[in-house]
C-alpha atoms as a PDB file:
ATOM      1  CA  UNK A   1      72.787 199.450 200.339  1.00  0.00           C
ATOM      2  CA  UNK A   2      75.965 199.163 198.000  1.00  0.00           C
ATOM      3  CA  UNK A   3      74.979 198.138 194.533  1.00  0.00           C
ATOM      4  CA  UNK A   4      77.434 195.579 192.732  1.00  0.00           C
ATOM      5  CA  UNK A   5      77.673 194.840 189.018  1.00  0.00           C
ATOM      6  CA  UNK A   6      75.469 191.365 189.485  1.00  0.00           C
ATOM      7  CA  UNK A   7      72.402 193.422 190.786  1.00  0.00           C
ATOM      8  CA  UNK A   8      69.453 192.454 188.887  1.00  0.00           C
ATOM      9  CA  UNK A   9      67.959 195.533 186.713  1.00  0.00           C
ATOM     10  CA  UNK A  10      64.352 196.595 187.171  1.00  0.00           C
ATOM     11  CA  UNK A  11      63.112 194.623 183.923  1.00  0.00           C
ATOM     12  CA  UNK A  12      64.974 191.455 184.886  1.00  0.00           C
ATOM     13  CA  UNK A  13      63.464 191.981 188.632  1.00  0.00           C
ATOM     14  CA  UNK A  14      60.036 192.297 187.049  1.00  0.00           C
ATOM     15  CA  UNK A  15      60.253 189.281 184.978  1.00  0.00           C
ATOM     16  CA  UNK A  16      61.432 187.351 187.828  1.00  0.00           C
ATOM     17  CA  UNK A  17      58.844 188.453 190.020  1.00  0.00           C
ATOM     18  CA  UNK A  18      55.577 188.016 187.661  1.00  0.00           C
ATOM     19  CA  UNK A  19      57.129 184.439 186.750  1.00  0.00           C
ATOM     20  CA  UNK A  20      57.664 183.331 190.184  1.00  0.00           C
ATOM     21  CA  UNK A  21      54.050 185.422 191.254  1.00  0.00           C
ATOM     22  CA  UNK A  22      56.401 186.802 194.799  1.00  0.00           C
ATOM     23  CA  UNK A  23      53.707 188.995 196.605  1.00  0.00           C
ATOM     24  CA  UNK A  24      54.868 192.044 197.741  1.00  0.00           C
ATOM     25  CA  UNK A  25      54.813 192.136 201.524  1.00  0.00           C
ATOM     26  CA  UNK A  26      56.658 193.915 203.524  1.00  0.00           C
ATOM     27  CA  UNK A  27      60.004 192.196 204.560  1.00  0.00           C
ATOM     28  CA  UNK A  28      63.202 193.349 206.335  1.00  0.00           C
ATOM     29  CA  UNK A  29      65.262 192.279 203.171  1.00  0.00           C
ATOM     30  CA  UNK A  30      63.134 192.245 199.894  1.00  0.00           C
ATOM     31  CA  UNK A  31      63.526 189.255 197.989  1.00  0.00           C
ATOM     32  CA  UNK A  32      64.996 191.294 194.834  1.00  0.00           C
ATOM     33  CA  UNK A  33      67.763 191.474 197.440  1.00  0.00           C
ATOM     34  CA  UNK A  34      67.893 187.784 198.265  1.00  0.00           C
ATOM     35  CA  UNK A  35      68.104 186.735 194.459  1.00  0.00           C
ATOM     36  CA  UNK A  36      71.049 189.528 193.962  1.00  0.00           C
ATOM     37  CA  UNK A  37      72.851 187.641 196.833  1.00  0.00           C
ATOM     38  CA  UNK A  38      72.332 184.202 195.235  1.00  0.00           C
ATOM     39  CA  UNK A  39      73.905 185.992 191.741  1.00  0.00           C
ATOM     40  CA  UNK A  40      76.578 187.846 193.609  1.00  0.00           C
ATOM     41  CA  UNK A  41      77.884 184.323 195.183  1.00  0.00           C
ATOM     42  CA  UNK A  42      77.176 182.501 191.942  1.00  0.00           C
ATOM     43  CA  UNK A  43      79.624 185.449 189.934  1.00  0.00           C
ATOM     44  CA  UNK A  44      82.258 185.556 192.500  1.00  0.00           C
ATOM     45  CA  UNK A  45      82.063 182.162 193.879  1.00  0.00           C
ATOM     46  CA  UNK A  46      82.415 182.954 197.538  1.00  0.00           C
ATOM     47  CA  UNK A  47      81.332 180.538 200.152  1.00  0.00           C
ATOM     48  CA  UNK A  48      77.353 181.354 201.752  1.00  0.00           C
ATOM     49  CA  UNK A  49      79.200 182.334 205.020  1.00  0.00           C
ATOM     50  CA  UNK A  50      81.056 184.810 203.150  1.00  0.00           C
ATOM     51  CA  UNK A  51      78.278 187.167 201.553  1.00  0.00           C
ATOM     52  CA  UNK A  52      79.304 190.913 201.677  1.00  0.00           C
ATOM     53  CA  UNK A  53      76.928 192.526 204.902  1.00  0.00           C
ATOM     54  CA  UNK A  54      75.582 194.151 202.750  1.00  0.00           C
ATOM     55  CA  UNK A  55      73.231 191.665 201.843  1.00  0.00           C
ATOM     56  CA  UNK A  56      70.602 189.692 204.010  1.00  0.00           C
ATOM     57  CA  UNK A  57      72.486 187.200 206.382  1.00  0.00           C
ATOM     58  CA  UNK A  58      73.482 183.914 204.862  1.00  0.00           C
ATOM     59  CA  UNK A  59      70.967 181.865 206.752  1.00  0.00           C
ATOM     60  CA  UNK A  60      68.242 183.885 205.198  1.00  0.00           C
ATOM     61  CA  UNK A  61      69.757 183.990 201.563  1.00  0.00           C
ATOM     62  CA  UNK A  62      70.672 180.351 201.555  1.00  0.00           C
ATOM     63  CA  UNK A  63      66.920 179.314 202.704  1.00  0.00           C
ATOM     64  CA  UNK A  64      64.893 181.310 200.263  1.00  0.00           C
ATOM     65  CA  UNK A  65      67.782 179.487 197.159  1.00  0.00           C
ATOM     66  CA  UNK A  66      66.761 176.056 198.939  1.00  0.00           C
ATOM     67  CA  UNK A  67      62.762 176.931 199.309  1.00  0.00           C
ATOM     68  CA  UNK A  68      62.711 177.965 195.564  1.00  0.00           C
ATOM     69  CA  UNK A  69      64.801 174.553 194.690  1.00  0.00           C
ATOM     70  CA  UNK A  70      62.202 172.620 196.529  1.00  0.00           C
ATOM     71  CA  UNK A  71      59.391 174.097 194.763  1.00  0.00           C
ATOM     72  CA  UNK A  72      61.060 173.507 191.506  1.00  0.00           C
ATOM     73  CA  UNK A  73      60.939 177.462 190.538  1.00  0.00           C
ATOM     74  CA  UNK A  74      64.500 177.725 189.317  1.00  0.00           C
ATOM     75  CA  UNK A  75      63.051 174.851 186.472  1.00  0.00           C
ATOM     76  CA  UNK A  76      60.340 177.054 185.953  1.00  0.00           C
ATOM     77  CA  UNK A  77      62.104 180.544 185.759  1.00  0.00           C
ATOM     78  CA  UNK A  78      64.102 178.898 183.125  1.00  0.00           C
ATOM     79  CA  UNK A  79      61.780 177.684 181.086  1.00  0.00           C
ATOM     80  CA  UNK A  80      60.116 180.561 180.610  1.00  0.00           C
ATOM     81  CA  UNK A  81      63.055 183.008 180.156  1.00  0.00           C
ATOM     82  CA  UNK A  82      64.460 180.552 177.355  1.00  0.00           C
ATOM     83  CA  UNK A  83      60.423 180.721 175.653  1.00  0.00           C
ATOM     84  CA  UNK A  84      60.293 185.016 176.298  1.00  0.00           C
ATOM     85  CA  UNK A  85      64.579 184.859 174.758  1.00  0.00           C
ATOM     86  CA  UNK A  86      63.871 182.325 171.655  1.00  0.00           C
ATOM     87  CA  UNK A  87      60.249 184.060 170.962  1.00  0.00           C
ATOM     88  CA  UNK A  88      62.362 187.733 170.991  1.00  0.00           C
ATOM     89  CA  UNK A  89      64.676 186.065 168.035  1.00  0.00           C
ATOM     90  CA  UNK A  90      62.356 184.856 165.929  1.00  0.00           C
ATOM     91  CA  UNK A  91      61.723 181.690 166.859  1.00  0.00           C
ATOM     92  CA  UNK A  92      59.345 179.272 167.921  1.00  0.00           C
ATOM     93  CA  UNK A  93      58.958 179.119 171.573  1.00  0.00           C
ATOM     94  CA  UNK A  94      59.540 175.593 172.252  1.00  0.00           C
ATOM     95  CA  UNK A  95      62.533 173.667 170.867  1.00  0.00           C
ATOM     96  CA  UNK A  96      62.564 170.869 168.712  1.00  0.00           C
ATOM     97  CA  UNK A  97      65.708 170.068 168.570  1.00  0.00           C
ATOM     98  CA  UNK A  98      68.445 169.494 171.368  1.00  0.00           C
ATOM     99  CA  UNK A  99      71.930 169.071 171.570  1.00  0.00           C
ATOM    100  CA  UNK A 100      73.700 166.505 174.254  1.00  0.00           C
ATOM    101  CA  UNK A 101      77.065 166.340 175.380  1.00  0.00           C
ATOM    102  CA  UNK A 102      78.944 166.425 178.974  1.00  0.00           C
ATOM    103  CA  UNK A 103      81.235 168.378 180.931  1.00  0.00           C
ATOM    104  CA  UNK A 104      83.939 167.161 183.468  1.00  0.00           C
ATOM    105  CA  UNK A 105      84.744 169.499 186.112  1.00  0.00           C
ATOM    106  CA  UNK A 106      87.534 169.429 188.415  1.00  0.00           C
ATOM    107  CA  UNK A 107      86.555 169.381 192.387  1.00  0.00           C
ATOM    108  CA  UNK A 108      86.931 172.128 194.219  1.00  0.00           C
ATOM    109  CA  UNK A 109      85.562 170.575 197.806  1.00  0.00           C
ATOM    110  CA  UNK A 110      87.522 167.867 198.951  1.00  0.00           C
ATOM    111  CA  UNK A 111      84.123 166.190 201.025  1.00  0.00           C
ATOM    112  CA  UNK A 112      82.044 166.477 197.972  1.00  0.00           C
ATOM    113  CA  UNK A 113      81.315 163.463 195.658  1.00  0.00           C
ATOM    114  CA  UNK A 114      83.704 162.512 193.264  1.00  0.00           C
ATOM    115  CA  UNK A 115      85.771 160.542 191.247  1.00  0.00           C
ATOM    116  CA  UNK A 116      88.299 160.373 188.182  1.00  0.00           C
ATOM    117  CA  UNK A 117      87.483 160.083 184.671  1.00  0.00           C
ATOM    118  CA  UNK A 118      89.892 158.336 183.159  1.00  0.00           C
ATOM    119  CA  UNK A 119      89.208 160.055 179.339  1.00  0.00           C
ATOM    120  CA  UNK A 120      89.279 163.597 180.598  1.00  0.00           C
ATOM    121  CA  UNK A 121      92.188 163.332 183.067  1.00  0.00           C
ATOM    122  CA  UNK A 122      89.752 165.145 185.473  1.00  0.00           C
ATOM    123  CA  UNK A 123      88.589 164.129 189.210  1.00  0.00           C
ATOM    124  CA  UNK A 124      85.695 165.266 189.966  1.00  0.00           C
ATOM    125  CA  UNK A 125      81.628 165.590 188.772  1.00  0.00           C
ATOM    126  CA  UNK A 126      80.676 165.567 185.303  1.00  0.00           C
ATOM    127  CA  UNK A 127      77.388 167.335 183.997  1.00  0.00           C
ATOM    128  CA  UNK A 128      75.159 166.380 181.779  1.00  0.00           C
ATOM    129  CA  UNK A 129      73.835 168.833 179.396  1.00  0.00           C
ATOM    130  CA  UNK A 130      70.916 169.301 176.906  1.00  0.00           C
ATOM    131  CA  UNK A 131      70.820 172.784 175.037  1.00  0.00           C
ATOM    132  CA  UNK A 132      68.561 174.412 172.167  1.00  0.00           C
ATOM    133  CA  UNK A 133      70.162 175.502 169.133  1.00  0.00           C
ATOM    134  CA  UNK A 134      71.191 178.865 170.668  1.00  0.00           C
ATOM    135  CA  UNK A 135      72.886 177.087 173.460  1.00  0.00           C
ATOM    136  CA  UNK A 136      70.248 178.258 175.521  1.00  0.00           C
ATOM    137  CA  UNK A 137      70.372 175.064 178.838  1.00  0.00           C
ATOM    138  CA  UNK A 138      67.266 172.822 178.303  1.00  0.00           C
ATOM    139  CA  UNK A 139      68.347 170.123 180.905  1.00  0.00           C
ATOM    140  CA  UNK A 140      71.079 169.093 183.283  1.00  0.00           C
ATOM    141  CA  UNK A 141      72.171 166.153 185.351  1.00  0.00           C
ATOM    142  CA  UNK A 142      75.045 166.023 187.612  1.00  0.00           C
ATOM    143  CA  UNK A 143      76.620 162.687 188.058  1.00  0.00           C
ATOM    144  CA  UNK A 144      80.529 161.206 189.297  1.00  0.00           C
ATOM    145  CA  UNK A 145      83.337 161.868 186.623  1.00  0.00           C
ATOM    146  CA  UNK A 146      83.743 158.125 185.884  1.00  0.00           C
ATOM    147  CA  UNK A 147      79.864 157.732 184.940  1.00  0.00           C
ATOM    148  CA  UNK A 148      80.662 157.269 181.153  1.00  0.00           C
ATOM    149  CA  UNK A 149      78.125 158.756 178.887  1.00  0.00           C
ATOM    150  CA  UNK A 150      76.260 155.977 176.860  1.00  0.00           C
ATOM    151  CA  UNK A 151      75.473 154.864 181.036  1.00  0.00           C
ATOM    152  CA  UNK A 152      74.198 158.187 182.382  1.00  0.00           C
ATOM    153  CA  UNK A 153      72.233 158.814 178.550  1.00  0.00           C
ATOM    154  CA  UNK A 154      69.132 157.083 179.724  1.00  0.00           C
ATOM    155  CA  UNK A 155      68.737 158.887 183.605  1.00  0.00           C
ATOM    156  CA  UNK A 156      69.154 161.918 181.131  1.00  0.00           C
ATOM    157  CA  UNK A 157      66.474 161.249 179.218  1.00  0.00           C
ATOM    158  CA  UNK A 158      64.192 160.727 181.899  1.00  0.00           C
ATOM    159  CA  UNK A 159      65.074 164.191 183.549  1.00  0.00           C
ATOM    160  CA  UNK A 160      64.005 165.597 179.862  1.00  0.00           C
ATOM    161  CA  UNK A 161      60.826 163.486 179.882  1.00  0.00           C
ATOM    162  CA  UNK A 162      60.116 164.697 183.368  1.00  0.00           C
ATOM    163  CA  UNK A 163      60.526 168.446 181.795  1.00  0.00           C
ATOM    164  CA  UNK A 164      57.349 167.769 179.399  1.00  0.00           C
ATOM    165  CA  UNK A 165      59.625 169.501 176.568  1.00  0.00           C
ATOM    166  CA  UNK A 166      58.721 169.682 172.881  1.00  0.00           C
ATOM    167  CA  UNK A 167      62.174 167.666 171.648  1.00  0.00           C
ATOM    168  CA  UNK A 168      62.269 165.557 169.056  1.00  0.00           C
ATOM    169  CA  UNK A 169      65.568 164.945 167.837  1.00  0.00           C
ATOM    170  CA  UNK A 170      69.061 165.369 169.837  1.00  0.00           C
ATOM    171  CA  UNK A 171      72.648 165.767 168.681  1.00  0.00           C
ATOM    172  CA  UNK A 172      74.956 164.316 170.156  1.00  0.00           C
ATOM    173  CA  UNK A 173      79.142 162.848 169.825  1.00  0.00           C
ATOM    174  CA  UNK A 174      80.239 159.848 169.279  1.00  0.00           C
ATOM    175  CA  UNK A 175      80.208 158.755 172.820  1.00  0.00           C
ATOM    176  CA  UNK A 176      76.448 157.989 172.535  1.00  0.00           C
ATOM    177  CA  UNK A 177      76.982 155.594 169.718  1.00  0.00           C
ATOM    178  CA  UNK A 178      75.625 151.685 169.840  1.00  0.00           C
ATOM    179  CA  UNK A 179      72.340 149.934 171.623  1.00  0.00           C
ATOM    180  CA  UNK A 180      71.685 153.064 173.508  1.00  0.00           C
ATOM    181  CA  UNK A 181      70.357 155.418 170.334  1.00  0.00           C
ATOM    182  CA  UNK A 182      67.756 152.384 169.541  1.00  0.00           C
ATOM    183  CA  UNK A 183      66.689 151.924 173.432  1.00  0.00           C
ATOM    184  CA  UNK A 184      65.699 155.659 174.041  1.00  0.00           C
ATOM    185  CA  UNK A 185      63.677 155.472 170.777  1.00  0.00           C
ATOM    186  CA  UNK A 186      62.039 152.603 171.950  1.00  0.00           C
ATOM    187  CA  UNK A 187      61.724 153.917 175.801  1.00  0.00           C
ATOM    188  CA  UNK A 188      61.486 157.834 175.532  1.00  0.00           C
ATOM    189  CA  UNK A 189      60.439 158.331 171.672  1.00  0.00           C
ATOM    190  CA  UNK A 190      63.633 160.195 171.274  1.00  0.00           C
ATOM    191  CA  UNK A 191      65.836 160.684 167.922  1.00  0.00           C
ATOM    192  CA  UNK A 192      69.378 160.603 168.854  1.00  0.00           C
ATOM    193  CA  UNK A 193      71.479 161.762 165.821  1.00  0.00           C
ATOM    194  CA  UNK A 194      75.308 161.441 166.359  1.00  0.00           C
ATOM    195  CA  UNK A 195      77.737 163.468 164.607  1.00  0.00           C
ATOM    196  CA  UNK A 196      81.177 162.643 163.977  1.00  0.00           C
ATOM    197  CA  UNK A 197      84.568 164.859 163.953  1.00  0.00           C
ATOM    198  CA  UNK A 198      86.679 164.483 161.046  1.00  0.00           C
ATOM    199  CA  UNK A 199      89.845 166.790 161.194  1.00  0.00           C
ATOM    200  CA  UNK A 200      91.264 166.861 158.152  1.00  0.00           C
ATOM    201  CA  UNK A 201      94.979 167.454 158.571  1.00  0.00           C
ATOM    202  CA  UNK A 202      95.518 169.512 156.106  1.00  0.00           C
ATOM    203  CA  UNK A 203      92.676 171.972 157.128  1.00  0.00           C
ATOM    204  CA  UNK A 204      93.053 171.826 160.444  1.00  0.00           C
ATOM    205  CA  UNK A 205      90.148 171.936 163.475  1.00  0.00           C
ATOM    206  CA  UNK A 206      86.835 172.765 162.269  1.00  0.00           C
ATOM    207  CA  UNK A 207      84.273 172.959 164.623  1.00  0.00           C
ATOM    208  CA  UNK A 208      81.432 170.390 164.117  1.00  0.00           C
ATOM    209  CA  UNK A 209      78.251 171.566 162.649  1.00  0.00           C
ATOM    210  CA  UNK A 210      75.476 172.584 165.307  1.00  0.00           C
ATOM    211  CA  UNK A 211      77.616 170.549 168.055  1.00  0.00           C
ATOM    212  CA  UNK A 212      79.918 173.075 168.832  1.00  0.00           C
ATOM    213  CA  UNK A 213      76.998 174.954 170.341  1.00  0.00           C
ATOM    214  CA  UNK A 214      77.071 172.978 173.295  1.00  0.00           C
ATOM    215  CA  UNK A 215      80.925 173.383 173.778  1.00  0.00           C
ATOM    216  CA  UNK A 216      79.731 177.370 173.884  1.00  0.00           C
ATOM    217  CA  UNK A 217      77.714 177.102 176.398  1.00  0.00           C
ATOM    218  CA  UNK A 218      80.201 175.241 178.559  1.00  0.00           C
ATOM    219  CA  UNK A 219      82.580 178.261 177.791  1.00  0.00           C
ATOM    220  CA  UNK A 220      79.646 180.575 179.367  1.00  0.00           C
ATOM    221  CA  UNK A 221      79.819 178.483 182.277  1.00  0.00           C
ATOM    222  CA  UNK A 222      83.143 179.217 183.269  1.00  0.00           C
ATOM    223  CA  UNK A 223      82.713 182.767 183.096  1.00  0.00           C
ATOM    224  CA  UNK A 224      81.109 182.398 186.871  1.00  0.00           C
ATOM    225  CA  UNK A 225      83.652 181.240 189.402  1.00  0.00           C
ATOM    226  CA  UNK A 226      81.048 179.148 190.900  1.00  0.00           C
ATOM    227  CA  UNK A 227      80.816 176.917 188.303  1.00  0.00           C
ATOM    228  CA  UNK A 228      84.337 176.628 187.025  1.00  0.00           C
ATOM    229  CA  UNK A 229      85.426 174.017 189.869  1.00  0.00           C
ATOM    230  CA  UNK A 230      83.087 172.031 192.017  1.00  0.00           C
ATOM    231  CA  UNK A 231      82.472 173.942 195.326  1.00  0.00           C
ATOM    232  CA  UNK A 232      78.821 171.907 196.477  1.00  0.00           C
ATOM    233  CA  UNK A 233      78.958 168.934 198.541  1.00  0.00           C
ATOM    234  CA  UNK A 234      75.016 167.510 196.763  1.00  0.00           C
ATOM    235  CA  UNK A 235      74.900 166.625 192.880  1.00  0.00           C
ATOM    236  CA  UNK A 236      71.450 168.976 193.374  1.00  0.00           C
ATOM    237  CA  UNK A 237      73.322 171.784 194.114  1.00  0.00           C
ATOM    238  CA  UNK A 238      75.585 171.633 191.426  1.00  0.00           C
ATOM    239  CA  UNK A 239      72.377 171.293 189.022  1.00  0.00           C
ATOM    240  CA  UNK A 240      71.112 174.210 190.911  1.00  0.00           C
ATOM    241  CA  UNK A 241      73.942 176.675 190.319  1.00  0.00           C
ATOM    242  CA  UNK A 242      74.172 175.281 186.428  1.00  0.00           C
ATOM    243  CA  UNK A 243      70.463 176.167 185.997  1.00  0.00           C
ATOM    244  CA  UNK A 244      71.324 179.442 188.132  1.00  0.00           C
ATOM    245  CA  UNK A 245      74.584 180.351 185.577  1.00  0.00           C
ATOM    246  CA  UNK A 246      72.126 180.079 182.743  1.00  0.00           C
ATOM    247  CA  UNK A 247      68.940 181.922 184.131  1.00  0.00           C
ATOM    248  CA  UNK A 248      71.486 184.974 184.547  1.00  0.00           C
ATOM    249  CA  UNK A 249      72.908 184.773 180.808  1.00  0.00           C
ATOM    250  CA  UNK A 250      69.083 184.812 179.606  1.00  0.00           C
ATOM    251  CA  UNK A 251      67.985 187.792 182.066  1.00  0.00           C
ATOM    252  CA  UNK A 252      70.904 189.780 180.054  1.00  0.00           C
ATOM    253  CA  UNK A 253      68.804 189.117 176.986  1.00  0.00           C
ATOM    254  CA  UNK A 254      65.493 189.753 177.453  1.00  0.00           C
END
């Protein structure tokens, strides 16, 4: 079988197979092959009918991505490889504090869901995004481009609720000002601290303390064709290949 540069080493196979607990049964195509399909099409950002034949057929790849979704293990593959990553640094295993901002992204599907946010200039989806410090992804939620952001804040604290993390305090731009910071104290127990930019002309653009960290890991994003335009037709899918971008950048690090 050809090897590509998205094949998953032996350690990163390893880790992915003693977090996930895959048994080791005899198969036709292993499943170390199936998840280096899912990160060849999420690197080159070719369509499931267009996988190299090298790897399993598409059917098989594409139902072993949507088995794992359904059983949640891309959530839990995550989780853990941001713990093993953060524990490797120095630091505590759980984060306390998270950062919040959004992303619009232009469509790439013309039948997918989407629409124009008027801010951004962008039609499309826009995600939702909670990171550590690191800019390691703690959260995401996919919505419509026009969904503004103090409206989609609370569904995104539920999704962070639902995670059972260890956040206390969140950092987030001024488009999370007003009613909103008060109601998810009141509803999720959440501190929502918003910074402000102030450019000073004279200086010139600084990048805002601990915020820009988010804008980072939108940057890693579009370094996988997958994820720089909207190819899915489901909101879940393009969560799926957002938690999928940033389970590859932490299997490079552990």
């Amino acid at each position: 079988m050809k090897n590509y540069p998205t094949d998953l080493s032996d350690n990163q196979w390893q880790f992915i197979k003693k977090t996930l607990q895959l048994d080791d049964r005899r198969r036709k195509h292993d499943l170390r092959s199936i998840w280096n399909s899912i990160q060849y099409l999420l690197k080159t950002g070719c369509q499931w009918r267009m996988l190299p034949k090298d790897f399993a057929k598409w059917q098989l790849v594409y139902y072993y991505y949507k088995k794992w979704s359904d059983l949640e293990q891309f959530d839990l593959l995550l989780s853990k490889l941001r713990e093993c990553v953060r524990v490797k640094m120095g630091q505590n295993a759980e984060a306390s504090l998270g950062i919040l901002d959004s992303q619009s992204v232009r469509w790439g599907n013309n039948k997918a869901l989407n629409s124009f946010d008027g801010n951004k200039k962008v039609k499309g989806i826009k995600r939702h995004v909670i990171v550590d410090k690191n800019g390691f992804l703690i959260a995401v939620m996919v919505t419509v481009a026009n969904i503004h952001d103090s409206k989609a804040v609370m569904l995104m604290m539920r999704v962070l609720k639902e995670m059972l993390c260890s956040i206390n305090v969140i950092i987030a731009d001024g488009g999370y000002r007003g009613e909103i910071i008060e109601q998810v104290k009141k509803s999720f127990g959440y501190l929502i601290q918003v910074v402000m930019r102030s450019d000073d002309k004279k200086t010139g653009f600084k990048p805002v303390h601990k915020r820009w960290v988010v804008e980072r890991t939108f940057s890693w994003f579009d370094n996988d064709r997958r994820l720089c335009r909207n190819y899915e037709l489901l909101l879940e899918t393009s969560e799926n290949m957002v938690k999928l971008g940033a389970i590859k950048l932490l299997l490079n690090k552990i």
